[in-house]
PDB file of N, CA and C in Angstrom:
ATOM      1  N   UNK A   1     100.612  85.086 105.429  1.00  0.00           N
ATOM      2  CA  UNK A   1     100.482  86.296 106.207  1.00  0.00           C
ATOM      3  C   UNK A   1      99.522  86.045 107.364  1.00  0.00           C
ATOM      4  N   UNK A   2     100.076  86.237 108.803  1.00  0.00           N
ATOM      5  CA  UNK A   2      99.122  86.290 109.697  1.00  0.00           C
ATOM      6  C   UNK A   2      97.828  87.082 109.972  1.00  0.00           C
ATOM      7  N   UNK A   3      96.782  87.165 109.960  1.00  0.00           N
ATOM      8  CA  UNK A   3      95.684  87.654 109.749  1.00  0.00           C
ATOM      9  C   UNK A   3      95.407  88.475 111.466  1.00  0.00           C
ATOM     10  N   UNK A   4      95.013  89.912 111.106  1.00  0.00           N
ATOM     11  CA  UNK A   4      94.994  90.023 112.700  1.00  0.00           C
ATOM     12  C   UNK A   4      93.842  90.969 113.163  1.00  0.00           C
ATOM     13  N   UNK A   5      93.292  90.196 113.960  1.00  0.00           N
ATOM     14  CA  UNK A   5      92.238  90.471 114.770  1.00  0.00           C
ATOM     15  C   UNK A   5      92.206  90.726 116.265  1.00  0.00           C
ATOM     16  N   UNK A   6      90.886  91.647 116.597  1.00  0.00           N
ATOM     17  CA  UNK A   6      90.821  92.043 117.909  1.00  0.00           C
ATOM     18  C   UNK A   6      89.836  91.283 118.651  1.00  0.00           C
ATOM     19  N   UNK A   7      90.433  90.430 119.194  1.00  0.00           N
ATOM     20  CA  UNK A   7      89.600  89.228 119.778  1.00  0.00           C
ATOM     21  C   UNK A   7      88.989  89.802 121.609  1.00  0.00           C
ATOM     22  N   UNK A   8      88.572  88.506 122.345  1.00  0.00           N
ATOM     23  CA  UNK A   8      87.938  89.527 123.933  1.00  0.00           C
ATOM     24  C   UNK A   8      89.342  89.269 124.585  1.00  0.00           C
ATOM     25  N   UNK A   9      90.430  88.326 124.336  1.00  0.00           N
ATOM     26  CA  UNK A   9      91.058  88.212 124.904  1.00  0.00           C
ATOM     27  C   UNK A   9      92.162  89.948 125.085  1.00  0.00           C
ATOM     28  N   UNK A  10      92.016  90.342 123.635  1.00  0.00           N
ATOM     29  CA  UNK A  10      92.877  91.533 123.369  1.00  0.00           C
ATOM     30  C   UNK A  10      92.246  92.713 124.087  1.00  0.00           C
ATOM     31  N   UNK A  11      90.703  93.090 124.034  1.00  0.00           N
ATOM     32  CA  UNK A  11      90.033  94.006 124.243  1.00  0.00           C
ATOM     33  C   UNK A  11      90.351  93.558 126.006  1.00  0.00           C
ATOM     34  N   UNK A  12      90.212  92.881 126.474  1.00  0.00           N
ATOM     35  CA  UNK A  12      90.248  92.236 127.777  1.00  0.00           C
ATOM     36  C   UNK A  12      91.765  93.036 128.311  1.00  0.00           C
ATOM     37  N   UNK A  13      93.099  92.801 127.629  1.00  0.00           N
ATOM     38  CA  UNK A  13      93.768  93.291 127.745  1.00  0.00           C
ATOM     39  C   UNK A  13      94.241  94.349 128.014  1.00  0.00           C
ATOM     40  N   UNK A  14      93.630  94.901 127.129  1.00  0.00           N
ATOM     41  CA  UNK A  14      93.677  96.289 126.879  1.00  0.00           C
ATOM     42  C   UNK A  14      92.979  97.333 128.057  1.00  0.00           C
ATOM     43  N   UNK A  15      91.799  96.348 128.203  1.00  0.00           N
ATOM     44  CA  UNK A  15      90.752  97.547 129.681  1.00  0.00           C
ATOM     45  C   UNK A  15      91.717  97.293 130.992  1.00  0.00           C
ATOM     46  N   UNK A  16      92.457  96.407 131.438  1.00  0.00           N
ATOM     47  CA  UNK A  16      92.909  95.985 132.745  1.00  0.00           C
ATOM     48  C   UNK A  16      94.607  96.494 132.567  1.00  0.00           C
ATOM     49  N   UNK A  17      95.337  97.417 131.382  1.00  0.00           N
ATOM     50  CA  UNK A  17      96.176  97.627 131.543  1.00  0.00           C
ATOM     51  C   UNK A  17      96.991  96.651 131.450  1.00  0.00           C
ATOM     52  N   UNK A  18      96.728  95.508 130.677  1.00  0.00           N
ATOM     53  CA  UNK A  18      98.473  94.858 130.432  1.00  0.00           C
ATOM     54  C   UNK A  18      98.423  94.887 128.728  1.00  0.00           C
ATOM     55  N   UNK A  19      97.870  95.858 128.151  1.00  0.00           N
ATOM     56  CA  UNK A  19      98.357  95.599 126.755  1.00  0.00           C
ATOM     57  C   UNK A  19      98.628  97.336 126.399  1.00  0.00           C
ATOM     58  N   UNK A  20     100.240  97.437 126.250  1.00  0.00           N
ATOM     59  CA  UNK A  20      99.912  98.866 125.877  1.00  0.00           C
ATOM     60  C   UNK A  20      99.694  99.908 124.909  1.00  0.00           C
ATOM     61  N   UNK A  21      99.136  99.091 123.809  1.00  0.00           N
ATOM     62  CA  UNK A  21      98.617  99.154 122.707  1.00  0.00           C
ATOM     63  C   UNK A  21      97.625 100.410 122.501  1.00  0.00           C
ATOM     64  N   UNK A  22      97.996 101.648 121.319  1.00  0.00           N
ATOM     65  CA  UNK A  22      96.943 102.033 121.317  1.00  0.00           C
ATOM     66  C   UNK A  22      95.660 101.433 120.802  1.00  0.00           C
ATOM     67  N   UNK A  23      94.812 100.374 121.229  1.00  0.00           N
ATOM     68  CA  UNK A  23      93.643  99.887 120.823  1.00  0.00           C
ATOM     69  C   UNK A  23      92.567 100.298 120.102  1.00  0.00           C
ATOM     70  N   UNK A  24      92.349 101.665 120.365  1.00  0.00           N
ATOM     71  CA  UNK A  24      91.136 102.100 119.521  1.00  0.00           C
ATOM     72  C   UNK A  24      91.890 102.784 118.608  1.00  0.00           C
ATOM     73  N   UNK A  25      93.156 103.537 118.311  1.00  0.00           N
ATOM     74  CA  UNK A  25      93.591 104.059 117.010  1.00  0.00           C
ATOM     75  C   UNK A  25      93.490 102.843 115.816  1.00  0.00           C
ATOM     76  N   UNK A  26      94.113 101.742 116.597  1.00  0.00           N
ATOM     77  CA  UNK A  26      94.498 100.447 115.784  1.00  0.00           C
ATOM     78  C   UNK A  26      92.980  99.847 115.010  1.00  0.00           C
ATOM     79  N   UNK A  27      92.088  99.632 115.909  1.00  0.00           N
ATOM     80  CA  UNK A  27      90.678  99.434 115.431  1.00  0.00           C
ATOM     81  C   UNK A  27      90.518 100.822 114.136  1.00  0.00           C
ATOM     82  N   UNK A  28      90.559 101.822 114.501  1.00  0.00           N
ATOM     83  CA  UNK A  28      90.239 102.961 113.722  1.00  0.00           C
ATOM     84  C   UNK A  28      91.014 102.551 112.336  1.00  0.00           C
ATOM     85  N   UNK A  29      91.962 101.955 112.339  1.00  0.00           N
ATOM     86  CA  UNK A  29      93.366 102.309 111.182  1.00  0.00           C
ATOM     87  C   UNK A  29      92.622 101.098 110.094  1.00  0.00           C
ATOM     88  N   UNK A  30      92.250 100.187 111.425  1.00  0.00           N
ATOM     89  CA  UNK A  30      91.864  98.685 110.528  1.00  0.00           C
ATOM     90  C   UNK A  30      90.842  98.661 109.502  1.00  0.00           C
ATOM     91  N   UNK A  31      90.065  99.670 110.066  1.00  0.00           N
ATOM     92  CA  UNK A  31      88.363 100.031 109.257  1.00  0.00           C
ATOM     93  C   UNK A  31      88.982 100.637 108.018  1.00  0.00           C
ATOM     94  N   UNK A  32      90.226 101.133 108.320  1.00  0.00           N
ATOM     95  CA  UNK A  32      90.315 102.446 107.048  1.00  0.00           C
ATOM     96  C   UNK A  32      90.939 101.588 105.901  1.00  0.00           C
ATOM     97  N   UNK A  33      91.588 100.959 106.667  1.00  0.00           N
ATOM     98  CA  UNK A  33      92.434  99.986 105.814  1.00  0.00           C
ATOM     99  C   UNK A  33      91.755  99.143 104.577  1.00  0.00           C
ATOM    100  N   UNK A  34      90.959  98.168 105.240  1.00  0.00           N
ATOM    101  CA  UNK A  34      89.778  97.485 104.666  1.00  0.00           C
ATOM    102  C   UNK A  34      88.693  98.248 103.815  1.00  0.00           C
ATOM    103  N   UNK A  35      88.674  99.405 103.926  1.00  0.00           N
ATOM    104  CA  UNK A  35      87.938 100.074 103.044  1.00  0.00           C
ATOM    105  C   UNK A  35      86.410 100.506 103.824  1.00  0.00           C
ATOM    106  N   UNK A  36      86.694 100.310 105.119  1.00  0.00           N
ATOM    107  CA  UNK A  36      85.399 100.329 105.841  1.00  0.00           C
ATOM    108  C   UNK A  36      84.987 101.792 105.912  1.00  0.00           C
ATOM    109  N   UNK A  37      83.421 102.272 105.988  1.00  0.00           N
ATOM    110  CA  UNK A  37      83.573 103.741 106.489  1.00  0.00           C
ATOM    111  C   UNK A  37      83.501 103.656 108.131  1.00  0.00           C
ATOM    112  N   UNK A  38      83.951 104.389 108.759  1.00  0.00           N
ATOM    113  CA  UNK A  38      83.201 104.420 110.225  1.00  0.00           C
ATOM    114  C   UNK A  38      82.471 105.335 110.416  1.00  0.00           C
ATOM    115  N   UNK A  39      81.244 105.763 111.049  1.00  0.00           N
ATOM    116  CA  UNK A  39      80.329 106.374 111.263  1.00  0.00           C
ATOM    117  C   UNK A  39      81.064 107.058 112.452  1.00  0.00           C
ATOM    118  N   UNK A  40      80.409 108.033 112.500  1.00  0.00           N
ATOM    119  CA  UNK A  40      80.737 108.968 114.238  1.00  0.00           C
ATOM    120  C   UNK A  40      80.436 108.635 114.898  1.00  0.00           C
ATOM    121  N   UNK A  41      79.499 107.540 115.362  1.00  0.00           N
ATOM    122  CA  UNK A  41      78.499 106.658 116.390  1.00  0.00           C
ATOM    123  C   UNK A  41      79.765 105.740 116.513  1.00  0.00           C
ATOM    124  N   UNK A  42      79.869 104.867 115.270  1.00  0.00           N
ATOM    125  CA  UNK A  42      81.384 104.076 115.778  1.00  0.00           C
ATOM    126  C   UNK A  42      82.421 104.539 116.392  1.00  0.00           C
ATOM    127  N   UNK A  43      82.879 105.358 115.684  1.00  0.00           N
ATOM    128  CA  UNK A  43      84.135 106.270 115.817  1.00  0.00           C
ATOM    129  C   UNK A  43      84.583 106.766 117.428  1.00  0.00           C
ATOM    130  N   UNK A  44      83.665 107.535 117.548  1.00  0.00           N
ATOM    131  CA  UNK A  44      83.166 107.504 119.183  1.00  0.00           C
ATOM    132  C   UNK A  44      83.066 106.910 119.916  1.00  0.00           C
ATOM    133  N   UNK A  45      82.632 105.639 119.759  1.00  0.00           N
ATOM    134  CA  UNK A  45      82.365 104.430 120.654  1.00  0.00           C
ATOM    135  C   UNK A  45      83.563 104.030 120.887  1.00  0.00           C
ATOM    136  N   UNK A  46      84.513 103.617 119.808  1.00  0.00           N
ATOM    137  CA  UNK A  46      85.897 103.142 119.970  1.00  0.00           C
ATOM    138  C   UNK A  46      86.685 103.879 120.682  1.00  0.00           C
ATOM    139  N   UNK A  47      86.765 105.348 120.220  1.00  0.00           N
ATOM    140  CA  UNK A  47      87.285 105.682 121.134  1.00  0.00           C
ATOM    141  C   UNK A  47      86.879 106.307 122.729  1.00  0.00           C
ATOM    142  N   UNK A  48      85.733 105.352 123.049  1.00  0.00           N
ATOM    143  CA  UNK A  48      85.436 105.996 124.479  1.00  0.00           C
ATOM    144  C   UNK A  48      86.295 104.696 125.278  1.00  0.00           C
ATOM    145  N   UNK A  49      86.603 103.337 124.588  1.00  0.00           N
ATOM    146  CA  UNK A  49      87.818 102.762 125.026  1.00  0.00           C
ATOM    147  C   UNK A  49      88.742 103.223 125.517  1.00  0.00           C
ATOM    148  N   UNK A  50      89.496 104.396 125.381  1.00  0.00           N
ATOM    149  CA  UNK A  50      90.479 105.030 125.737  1.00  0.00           C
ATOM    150  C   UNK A  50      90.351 105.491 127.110  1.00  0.00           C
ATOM    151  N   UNK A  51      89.074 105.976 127.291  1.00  0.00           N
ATOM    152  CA  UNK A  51      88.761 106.393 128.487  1.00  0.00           C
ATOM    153  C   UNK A  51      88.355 105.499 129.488  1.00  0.00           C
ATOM    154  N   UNK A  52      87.969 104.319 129.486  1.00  0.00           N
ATOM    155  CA  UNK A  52      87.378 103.914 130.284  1.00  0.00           C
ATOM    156  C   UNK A  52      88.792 102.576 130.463  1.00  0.00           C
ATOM    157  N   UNK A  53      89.853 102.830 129.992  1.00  0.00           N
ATOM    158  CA  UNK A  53      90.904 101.999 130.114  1.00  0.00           C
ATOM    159  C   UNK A  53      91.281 101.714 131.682  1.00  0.00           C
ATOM    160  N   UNK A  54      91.705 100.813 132.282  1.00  0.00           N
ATOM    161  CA  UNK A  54      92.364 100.696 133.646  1.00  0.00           C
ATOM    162  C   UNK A  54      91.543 101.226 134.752  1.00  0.00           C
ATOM    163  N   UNK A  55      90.163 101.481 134.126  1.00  0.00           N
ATOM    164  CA  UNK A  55      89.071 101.499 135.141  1.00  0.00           C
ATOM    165  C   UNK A  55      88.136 100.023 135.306  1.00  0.00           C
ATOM    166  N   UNK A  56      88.663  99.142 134.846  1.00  0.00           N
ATOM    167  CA  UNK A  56      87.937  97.865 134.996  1.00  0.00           C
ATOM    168  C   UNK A  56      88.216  96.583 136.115  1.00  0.00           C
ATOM    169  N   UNK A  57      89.257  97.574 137.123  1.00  0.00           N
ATOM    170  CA  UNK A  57      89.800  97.016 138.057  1.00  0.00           C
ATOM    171  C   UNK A  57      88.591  96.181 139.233  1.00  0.00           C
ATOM    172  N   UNK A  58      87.367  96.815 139.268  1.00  0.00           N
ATOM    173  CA  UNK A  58      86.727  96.702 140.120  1.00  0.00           C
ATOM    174  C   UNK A  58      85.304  95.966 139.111  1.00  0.00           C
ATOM    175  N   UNK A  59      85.797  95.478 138.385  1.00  0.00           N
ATOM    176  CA  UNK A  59      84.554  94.614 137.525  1.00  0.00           C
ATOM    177  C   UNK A  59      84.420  93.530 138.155  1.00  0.00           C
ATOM    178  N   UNK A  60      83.312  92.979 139.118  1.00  0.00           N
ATOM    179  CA  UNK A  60      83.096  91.717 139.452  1.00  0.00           C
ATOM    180  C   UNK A  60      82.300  90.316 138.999  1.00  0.00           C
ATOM    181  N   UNK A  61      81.508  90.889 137.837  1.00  0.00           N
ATOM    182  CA  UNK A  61      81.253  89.870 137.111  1.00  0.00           C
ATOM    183  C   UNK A  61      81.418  89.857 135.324  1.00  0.00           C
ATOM    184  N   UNK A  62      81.752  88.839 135.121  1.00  0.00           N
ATOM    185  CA  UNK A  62      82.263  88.478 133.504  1.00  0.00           C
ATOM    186  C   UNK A  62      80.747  87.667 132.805  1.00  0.00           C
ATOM    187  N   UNK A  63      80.631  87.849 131.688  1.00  0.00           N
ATOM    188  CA  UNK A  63      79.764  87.311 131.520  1.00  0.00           C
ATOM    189  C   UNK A  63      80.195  86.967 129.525  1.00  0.00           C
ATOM    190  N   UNK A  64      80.290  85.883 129.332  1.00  0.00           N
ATOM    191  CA  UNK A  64      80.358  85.519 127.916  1.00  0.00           C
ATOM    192  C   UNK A  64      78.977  85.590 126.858  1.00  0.00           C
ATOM    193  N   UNK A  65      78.982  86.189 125.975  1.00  0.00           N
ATOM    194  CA  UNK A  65      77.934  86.039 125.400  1.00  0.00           C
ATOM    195  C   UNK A  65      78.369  85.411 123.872  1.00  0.00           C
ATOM    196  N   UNK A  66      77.540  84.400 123.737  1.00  0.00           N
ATOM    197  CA  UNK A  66      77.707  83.234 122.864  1.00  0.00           C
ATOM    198  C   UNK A  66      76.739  83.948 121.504  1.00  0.00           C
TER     199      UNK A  66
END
């Protein structure tokens, strides 16, 4: 079974509009799945993804953190 994760490449995707995935339901579903709780601090956070989607057009610097 393929194992599936939300890597930067996906989240990356997802902010610039080529993935049209709902992303933060899917994160949400995954926690529930696994048995995770999510907090409202999380919960929220994920979904402020939604909003800030296809506004990352004008991001000029990337920065990796190791």
């Amino acid at each position: 079974m393929k194992k599936k994760s939300i890597n930067d490449n996906t989240l990356f995707r997802y902010l610039f509009n080529l993935d049209n995935r709902n992303l933060p339901e899917s994160i949400i579903n995954w926690y529930k799945n696994v048995s995770s709780v999510v907090d409202s601090d999380r919960e929220n956070a994920i979904k402020e993804l939604a909003f800030i989607k296809g506004d990352c057009r004008n991001l000029v610097v990337f920065k990796n953190i190791c």
